[in-house]
C-alpha atoms as a PDB file:
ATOM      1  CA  UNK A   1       3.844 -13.846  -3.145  1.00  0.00           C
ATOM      2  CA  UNK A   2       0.238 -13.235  -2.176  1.00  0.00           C
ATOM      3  CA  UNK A   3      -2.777 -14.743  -3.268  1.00  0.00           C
ATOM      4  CA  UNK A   4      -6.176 -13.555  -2.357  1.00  0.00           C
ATOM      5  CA  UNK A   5      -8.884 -16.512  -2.645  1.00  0.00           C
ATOM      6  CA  UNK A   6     -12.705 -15.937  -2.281  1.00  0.00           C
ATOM      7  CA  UNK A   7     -12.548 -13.599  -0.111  1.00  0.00           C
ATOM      8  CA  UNK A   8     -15.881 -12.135   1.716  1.00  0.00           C
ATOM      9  CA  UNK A   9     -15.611  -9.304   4.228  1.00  0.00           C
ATOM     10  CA  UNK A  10     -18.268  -7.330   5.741  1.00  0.00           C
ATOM     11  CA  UNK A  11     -18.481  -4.188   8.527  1.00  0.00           C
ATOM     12  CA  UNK A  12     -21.315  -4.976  10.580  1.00  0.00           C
ATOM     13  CA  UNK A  13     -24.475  -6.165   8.602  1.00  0.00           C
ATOM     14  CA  UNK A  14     -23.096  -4.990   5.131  1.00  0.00           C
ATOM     15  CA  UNK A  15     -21.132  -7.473   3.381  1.00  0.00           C
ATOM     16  CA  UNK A  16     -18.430  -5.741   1.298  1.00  0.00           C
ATOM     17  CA  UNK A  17     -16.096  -8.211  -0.552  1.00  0.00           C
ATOM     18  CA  UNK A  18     -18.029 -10.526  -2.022  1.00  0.00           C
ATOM     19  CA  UNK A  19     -15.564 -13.658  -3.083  1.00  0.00           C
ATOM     20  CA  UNK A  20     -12.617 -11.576  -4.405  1.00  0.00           C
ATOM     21  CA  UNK A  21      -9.612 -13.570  -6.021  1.00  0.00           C
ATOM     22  CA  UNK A  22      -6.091 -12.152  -6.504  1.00  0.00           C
ATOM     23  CA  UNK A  23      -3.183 -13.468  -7.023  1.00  0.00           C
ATOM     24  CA  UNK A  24       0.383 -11.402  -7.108  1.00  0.00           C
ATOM     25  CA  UNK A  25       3.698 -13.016  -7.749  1.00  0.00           C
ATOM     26  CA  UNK A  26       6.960 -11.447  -6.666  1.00  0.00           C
ATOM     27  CA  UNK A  27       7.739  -8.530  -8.880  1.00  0.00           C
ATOM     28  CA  UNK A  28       4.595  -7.103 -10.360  1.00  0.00           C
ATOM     29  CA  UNK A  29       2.999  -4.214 -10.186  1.00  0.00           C
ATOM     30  CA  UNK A  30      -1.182  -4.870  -9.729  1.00  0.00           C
ATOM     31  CA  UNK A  31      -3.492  -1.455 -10.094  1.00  0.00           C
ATOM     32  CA  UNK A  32      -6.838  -2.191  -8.566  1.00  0.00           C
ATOM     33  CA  UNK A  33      -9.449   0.552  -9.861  1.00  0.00           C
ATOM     34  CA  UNK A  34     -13.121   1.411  -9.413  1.00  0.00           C
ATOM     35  CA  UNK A  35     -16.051   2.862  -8.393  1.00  0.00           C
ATOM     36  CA  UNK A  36     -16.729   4.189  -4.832  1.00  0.00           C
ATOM     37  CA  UNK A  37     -18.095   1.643  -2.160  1.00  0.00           C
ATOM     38  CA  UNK A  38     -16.655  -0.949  -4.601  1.00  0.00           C
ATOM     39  CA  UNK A  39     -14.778  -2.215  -1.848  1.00  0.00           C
ATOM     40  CA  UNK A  40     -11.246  -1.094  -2.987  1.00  0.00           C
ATOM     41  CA  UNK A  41      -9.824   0.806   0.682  1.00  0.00           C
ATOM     42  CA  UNK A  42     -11.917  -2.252   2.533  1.00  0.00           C
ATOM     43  CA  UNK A  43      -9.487  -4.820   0.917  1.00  0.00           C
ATOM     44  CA  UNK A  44      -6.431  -2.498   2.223  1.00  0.00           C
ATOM     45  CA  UNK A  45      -7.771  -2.484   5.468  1.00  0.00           C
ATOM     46  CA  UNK A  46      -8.336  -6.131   5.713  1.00  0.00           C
ATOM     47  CA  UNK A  47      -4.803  -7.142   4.423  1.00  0.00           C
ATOM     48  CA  UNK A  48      -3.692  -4.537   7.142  1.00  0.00           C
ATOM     49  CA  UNK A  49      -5.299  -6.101   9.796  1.00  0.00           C
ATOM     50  CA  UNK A  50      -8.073  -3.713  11.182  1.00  0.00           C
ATOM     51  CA  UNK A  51     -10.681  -4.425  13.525  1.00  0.00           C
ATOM     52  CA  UNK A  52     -13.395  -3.263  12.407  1.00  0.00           C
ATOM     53  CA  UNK A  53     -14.103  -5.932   9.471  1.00  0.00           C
ATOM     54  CA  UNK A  54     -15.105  -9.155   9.661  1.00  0.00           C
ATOM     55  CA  UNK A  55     -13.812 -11.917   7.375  1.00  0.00           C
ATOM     56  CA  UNK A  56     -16.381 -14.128   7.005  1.00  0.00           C
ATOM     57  CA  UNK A  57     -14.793 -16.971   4.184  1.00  0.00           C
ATOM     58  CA  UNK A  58     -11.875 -17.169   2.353  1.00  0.00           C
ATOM     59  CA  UNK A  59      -8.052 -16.931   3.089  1.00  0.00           C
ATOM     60  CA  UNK A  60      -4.897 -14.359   2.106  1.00  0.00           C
ATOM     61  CA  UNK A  61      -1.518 -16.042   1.608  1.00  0.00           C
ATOM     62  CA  UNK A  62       1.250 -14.202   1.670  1.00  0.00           C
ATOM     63  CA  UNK A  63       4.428 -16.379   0.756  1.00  0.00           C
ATOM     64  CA  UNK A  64       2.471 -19.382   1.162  1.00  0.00           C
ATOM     65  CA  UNK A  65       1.385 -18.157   4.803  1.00  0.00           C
ATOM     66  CA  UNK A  66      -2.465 -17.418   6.109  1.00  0.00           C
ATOM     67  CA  UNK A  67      -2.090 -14.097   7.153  1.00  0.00           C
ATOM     68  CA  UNK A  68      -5.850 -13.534   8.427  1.00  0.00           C
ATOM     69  CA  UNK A  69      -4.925 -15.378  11.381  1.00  0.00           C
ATOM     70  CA  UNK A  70      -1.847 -13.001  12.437  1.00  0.00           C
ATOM     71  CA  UNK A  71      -2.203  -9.204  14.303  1.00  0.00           C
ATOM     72  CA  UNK A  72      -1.455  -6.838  12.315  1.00  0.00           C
ATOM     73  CA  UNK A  73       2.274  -6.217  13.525  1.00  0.00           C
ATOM     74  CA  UNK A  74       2.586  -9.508  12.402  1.00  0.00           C
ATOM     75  CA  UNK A  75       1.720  -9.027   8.897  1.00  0.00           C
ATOM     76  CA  UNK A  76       4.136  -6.381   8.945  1.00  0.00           C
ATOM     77  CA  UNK A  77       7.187  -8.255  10.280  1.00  0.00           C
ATOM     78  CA  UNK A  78       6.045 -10.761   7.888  1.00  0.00           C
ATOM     79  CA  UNK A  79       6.374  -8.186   4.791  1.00  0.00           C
ATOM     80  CA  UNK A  80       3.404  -6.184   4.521  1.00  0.00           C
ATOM     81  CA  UNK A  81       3.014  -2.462   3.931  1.00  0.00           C
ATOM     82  CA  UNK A  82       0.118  -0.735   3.916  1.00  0.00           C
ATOM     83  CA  UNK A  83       0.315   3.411   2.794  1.00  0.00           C
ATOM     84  CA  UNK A  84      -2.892   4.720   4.028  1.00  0.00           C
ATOM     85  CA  UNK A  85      -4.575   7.159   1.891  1.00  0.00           C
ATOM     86  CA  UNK A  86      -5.227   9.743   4.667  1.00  0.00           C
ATOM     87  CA  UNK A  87      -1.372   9.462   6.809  1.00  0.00           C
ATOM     88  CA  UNK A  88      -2.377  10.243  10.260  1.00  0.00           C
ATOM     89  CA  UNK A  89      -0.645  12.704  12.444  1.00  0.00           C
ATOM     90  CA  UNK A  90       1.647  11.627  15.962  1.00  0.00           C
ATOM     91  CA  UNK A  91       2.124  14.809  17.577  1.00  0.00           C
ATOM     92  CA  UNK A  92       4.930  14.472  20.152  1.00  0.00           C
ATOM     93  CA  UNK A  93       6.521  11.585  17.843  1.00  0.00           C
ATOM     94  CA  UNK A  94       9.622  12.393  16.072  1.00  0.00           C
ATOM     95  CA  UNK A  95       9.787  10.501  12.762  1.00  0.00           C
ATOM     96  CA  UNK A  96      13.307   9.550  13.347  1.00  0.00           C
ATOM     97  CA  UNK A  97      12.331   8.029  16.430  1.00  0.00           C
ATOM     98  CA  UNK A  98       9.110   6.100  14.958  1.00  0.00           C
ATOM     99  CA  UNK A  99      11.188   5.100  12.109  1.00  0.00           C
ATOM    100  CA  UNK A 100      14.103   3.841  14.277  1.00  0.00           C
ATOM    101  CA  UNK A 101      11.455   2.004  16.606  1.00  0.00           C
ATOM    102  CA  UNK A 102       9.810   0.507  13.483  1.00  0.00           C
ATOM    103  CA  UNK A 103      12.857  -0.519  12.029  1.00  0.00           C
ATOM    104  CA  UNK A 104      14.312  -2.638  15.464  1.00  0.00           C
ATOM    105  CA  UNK A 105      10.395  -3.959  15.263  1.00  0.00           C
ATOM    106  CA  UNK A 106      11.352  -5.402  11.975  1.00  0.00           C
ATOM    107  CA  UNK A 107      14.978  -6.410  13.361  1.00  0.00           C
ATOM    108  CA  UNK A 108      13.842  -8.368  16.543  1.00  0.00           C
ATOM    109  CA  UNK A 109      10.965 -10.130  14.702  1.00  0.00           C
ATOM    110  CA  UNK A 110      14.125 -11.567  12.526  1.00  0.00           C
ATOM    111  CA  UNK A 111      16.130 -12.203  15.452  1.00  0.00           C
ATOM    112  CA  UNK A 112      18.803  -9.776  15.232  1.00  0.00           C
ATOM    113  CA  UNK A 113      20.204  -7.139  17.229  1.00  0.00           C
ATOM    114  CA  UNK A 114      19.050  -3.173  17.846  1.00  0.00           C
ATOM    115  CA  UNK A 115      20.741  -0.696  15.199  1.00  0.00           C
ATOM    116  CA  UNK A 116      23.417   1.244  16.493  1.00  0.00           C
ATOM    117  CA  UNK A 117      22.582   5.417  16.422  1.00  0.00           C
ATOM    118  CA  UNK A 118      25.270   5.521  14.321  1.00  0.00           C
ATOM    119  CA  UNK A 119      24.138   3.127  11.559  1.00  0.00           C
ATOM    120  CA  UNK A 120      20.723   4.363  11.792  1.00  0.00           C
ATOM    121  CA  UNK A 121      21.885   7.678  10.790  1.00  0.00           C
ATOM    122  CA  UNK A 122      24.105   6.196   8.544  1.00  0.00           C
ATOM    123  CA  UNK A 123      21.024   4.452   6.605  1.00  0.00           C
ATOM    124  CA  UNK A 124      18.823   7.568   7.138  1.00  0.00           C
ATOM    125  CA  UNK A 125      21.086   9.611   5.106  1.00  0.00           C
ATOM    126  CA  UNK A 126      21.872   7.084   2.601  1.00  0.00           C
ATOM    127  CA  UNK A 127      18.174   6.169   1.776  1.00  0.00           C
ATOM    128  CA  UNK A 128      16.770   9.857   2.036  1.00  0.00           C
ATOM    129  CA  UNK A 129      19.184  11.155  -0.233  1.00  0.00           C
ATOM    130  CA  UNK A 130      18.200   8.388  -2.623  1.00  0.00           C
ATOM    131  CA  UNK A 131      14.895   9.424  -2.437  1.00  0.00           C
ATOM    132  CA  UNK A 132      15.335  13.283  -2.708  1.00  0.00           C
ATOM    133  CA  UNK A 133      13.783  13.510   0.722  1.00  0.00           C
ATOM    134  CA  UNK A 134      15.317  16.368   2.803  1.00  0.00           C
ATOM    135  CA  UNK A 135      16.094  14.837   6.777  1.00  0.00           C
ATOM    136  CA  UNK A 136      15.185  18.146   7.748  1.00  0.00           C
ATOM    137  CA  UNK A 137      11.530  16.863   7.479  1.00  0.00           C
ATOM    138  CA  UNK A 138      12.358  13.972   9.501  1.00  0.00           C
ATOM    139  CA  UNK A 139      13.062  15.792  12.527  1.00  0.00           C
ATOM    140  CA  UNK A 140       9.206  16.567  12.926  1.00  0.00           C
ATOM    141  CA  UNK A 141       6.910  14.751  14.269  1.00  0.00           C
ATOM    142  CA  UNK A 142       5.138  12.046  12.410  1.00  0.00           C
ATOM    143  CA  UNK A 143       3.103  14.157   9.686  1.00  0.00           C
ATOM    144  CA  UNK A 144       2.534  17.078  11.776  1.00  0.00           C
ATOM    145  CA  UNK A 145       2.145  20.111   9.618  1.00  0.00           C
ATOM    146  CA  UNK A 146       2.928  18.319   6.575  1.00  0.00           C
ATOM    147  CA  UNK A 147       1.873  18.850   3.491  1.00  0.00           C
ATOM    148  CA  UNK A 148       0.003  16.093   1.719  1.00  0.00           C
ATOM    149  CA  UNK A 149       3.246  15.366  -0.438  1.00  0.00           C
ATOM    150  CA  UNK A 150       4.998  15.371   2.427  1.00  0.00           C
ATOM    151  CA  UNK A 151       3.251  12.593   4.299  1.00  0.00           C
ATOM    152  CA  UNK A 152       2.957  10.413   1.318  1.00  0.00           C
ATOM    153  CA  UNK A 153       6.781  10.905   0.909  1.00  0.00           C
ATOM    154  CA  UNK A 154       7.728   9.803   4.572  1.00  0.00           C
ATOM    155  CA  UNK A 155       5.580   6.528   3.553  1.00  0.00           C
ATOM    156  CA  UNK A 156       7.642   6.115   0.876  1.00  0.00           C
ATOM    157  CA  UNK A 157      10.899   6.338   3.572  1.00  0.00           C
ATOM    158  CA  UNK A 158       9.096   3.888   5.565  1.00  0.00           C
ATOM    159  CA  UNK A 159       8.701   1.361   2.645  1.00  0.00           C
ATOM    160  CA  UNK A 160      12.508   1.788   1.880  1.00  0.00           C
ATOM    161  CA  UNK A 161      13.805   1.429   5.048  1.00  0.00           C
ATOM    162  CA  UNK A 162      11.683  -1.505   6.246  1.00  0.00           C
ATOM    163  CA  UNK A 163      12.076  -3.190   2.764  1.00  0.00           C
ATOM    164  CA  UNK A 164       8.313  -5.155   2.631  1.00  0.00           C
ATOM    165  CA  UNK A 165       7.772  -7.384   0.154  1.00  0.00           C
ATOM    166  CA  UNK A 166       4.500  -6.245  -0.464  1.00  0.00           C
ATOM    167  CA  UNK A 167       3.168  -2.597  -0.794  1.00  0.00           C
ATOM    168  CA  UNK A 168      -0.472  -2.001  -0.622  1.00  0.00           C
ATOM    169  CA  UNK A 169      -0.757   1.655  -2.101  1.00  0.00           C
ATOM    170  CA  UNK A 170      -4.146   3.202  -0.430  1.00  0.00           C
ATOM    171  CA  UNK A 171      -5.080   5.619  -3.132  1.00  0.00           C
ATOM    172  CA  UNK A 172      -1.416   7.044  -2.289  1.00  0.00           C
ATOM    173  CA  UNK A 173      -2.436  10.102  -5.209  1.00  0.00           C
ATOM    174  CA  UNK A 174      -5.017  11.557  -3.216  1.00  0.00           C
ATOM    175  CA  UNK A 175      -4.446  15.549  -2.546  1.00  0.00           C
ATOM    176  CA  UNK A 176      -1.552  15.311  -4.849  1.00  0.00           C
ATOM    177  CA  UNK A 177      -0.772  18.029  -7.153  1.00  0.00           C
ATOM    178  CA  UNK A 178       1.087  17.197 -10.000  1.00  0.00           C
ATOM    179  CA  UNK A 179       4.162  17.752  -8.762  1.00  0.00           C
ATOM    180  CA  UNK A 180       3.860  15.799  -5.131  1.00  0.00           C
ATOM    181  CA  UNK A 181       2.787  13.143  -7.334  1.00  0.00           C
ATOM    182  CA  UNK A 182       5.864  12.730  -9.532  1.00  0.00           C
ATOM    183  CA  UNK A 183       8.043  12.823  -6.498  1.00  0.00           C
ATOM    184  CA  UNK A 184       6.171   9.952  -4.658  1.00  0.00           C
ATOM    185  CA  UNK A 185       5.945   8.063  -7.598  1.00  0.00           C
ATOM    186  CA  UNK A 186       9.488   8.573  -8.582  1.00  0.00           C
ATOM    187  CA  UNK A 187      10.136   7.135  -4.769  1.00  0.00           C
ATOM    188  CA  UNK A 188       7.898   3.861  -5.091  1.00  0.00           C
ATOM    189  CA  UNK A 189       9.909   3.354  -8.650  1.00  0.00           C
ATOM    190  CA  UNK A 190      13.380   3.435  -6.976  1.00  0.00           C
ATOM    191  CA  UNK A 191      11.731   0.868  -4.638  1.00  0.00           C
ATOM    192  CA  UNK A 192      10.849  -1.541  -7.299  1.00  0.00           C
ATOM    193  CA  UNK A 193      12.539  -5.112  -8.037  1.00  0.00           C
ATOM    194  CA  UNK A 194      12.223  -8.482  -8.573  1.00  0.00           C
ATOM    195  CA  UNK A 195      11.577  -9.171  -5.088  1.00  0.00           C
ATOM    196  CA  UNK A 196       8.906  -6.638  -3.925  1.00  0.00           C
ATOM    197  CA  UNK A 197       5.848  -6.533  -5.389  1.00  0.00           C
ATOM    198  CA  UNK A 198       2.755  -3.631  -5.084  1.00  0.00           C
ATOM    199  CA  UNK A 199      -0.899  -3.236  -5.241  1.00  0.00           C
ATOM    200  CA  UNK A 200      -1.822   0.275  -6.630  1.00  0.00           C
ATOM    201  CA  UNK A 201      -5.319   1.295  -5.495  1.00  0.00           C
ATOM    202  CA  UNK A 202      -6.355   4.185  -7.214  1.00  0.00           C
ATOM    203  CA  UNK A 203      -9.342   5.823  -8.988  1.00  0.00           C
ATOM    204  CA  UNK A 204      -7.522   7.672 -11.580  1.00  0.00           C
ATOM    205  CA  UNK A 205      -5.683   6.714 -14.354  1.00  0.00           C
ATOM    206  CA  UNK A 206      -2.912   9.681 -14.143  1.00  0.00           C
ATOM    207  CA  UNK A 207      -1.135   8.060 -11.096  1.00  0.00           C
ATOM    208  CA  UNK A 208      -0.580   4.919 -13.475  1.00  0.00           C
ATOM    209  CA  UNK A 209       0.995   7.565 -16.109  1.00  0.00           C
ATOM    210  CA  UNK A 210       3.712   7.205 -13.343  1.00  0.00           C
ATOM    211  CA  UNK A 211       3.606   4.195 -11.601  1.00  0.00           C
ATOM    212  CA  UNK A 212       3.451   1.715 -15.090  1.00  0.00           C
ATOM    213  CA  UNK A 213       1.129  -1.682 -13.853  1.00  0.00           C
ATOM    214  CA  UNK A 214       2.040  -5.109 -15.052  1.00  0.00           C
ATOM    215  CA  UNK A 215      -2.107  -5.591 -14.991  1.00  0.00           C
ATOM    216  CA  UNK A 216      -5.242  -3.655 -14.057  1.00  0.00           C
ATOM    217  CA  UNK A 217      -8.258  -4.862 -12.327  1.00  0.00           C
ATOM    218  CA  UNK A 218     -11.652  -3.318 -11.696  1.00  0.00           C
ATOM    219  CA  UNK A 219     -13.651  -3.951  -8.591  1.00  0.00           C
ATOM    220  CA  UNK A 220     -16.894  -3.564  -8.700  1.00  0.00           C
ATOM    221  CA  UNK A 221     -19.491  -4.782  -6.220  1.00  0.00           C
ATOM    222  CA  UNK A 222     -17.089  -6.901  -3.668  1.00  0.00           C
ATOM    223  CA  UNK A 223     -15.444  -8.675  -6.432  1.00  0.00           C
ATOM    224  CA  UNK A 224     -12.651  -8.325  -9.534  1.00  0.00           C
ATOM    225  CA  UNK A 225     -14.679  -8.124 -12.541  1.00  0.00           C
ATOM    226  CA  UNK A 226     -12.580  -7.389 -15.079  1.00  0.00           C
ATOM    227  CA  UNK A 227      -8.279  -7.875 -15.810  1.00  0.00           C
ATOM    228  CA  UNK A 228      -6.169  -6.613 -18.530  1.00  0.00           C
ATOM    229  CA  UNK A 229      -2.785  -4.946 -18.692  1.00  0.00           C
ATOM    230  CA  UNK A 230      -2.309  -0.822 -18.898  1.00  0.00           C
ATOM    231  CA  UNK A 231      -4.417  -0.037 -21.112  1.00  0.00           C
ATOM    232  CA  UNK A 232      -7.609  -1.241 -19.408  1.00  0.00           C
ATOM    233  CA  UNK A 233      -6.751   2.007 -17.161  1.00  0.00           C
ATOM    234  CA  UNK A 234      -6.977   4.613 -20.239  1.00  0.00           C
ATOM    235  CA  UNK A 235     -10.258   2.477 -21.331  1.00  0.00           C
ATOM    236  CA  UNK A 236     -11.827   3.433 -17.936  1.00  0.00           C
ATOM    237  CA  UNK A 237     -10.609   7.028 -18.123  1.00  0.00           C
ATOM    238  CA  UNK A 238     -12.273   7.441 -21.173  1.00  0.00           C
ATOM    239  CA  UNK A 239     -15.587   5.398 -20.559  1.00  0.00           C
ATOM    240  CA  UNK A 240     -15.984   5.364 -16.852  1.00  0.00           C
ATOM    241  CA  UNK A 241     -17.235   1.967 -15.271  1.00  0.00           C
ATOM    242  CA  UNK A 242     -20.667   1.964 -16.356  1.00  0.00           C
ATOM    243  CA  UNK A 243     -20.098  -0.854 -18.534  1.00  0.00           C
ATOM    244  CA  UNK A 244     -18.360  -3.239 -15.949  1.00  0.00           C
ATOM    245  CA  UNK A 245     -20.904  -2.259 -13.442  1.00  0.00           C
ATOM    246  CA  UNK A 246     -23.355  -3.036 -15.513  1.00  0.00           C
ATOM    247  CA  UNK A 247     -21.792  -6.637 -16.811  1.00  0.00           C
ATOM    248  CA  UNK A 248     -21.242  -7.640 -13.203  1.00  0.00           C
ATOM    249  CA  UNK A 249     -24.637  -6.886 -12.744  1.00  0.00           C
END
């Protein structure tokens, strides 16, 4: 599914991922975790695509395919997702009519046809309902005057409508209260299966109370220095990453 293999990124003269390895196979849920400036939101944005960083060595597969050397709405049509941790706003953009456009994006890049208006509303209601996502909501446009639940919870429409088969969660719990986050995370679970995989990025351990990983990483200092499964999350709510710091180091 994806593989990640000594990869080194930097944003002008700081170099920020420092030979990072990953690998992800269809299915599995991977929580990445650490300190800030580890390098956890600059892995996001490189899988994503964005200018500003520089790959200097190393290569990202995703079903066997480089995609470092594709734009970014490439790596999309190809089965990315990225949910930024900060959704920006698109005044003057209705989200039915970004997520119509996004979806025919996804449709032409695999050679088929425009959805009809009526399908489209068709799949609109099916998949918001599913989702306990009122269409109300999706009659604004794109994020404007939304609550922080609320943006995070058109992502999650997004994802299910454009079906990726990888999600890269940008600490998707930030400005959640309790409550937002149950509903978002009770949205990325209905999205989960054997074919779709995710990467949960995330400082906090309670978003994993709700999103269960298959394995947990720390990043610390550009690279993955430690693996385990769930637990390794509780361990670092209760001890902080002094110690991995420190043994990476």
């Amino acid at each position: 599914m994806l593989q990640i293999k000594n990869l080194h990124a930097r944003i002008g003269d700081r170099e920020i991922l420092k030979g990072l390895d990953l690998t992800v196979n269809a299915g599995e849920i991977h929580a990445i975790m650490g300190p800030n400036g580890a390098g956890k939101s600059t892995l996001s944005y490189i899988l994503a695509g964005k200018d500003d960083y520089e790959v200097t060595e190393g290569e990202v597969l995703l079903n066997g395919v480089n995609i470092l050397e594709m734009e970014p709405n490439e790596r999309a049509t190809a089965g990315l997702f990225l949910a930024f941790q900060y959704p920006i706003e698109i005044p003057g953009v209705a989200s039915m009519t970004f997520l119509r456009a996004a979806l025919n994006a996804h449709r032409k890049a695999r050679g088929e046809g425009e959805i009809s208006t009526p399908d489209f509303m068709r799949v609109i209601k099916e998949t918001s309902a599913k989702l306990n996502i009122s269409t109300e909501m999706l009659k604004r446009p794109v994020n404007v005057g939304f609550s922080g639940g609320e943006k995070k919870r058109n992502e999650v429409m997004q994802m299910a409508l454009l079906q990726p088969s990888i999600a890269i969660l940008d600490e998707t719990d930030s400005g959640l209260d309790i409550d937002a986050l149950k509903v978002v995370s009770d949205g990325v679970n209905a999205l989960r299966s054997p074919e779709r995989s995710f990467v949960v990025i995330t400082h906090y351990q309670r978003l994993l109370n709700y999103i269960v990983p298959d394995f947990v990483h720390v990043l610390s200092d550009g690279r993955i220095v430690a693996s385990g499964g769930k637990e390794l999350a509780l361990e670092l709510e209760k001890n902080g990453y002094a110690g991995f710091v420190q043994d990476a180091a």
